[in-house]
Protein backbone atom coordinates (compact mmCIF):
# COMPACT_ATOMS: atom_id res chain seq x y z
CA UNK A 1 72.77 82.30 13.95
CA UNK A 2 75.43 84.28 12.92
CA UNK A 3 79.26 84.45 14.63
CA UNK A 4 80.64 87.65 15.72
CA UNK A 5 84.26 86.34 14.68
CA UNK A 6 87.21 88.02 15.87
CA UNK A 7 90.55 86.59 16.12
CA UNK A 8 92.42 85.97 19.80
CA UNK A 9 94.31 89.02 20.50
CA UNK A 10 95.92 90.78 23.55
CA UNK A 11 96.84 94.08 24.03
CA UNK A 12 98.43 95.60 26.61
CA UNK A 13 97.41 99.32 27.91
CA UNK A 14 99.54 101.34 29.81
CA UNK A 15 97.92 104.26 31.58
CA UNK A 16 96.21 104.94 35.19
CA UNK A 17 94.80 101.38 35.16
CA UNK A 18 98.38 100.28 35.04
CA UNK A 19 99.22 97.00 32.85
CA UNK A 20 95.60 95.91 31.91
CA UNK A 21 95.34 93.12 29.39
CA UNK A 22 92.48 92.68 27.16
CA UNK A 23 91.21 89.90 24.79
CA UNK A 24 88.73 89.52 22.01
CA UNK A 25 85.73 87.58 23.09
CA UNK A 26 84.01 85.43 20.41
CA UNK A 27 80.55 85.07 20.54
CA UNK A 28 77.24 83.83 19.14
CA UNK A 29 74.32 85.09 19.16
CA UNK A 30 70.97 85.34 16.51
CA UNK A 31 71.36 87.80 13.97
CA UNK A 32 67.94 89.92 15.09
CA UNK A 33 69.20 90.30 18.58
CA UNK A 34 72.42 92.01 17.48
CA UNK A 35 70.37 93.95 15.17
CA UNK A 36 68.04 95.30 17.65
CA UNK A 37 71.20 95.90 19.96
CA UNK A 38 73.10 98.23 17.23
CA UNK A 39 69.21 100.08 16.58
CA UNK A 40 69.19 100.35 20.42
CA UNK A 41 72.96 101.48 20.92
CA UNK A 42 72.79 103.87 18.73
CA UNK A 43 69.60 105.98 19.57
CA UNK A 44 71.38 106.53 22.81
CA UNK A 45 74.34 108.02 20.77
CA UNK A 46 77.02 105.59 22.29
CA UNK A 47 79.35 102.65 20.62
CA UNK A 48 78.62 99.42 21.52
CA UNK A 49 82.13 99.24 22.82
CA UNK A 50 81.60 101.61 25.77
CA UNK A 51 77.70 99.88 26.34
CA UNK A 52 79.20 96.14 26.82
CA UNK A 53 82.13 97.46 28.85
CA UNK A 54 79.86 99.17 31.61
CA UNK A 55 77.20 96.16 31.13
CA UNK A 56 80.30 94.14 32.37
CA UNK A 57 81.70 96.51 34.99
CA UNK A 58 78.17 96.18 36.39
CA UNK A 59 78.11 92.14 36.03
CA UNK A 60 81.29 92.08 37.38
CA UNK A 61 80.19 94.44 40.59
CA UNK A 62 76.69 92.65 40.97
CA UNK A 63 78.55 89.28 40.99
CA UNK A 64 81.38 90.36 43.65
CA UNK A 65 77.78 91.72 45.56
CA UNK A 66 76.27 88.14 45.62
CA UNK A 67 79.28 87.00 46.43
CA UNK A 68 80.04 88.96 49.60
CA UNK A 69 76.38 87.81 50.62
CA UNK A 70 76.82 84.78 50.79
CA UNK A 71 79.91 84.71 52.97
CA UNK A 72 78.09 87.07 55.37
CA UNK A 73 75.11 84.55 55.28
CA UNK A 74 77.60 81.41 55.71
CA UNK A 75 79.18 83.19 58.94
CA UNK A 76 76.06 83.49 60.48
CA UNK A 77 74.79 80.12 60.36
């Protein structure tokens, strides 16, 4: 396995988002699977910045989704 290594930093943006802070995320994963993501990222012509930021805009919005469920499933009962 290799480490994507990158050190602890935060930023702050200033724009429409207002103050958004963001972090570096260290992560590991097997070398073939990042690999095969770069191949795949870029025959759709996009950075793998932009991919992993929607894949987590829609993990974020799927997991609010779930959780809204199951407080309309808890007030029924």
């Amino acid at each position: 396995m290799q480490q994507v290594h990158n050190s602890e930093k935060l930023n702050e943006r200033k724009g429409d988002e207002g103050n958004t802070k963001t972090v570096r995320l260290s992560i590991e994963i097997p070398e073939n699977i990042r690999e095969n993501f770069r191949d795949a990222v870029e025959k759709n012509g996009k950075c793998m910045k932009d991919v992993l930021k929607i894949y987590m805009q829609k993990y974020i919005w799927k997991q609010s989704e779930l959780q809204r469920n199951r407080q309309k499933r808890r007030q029924n009962i």
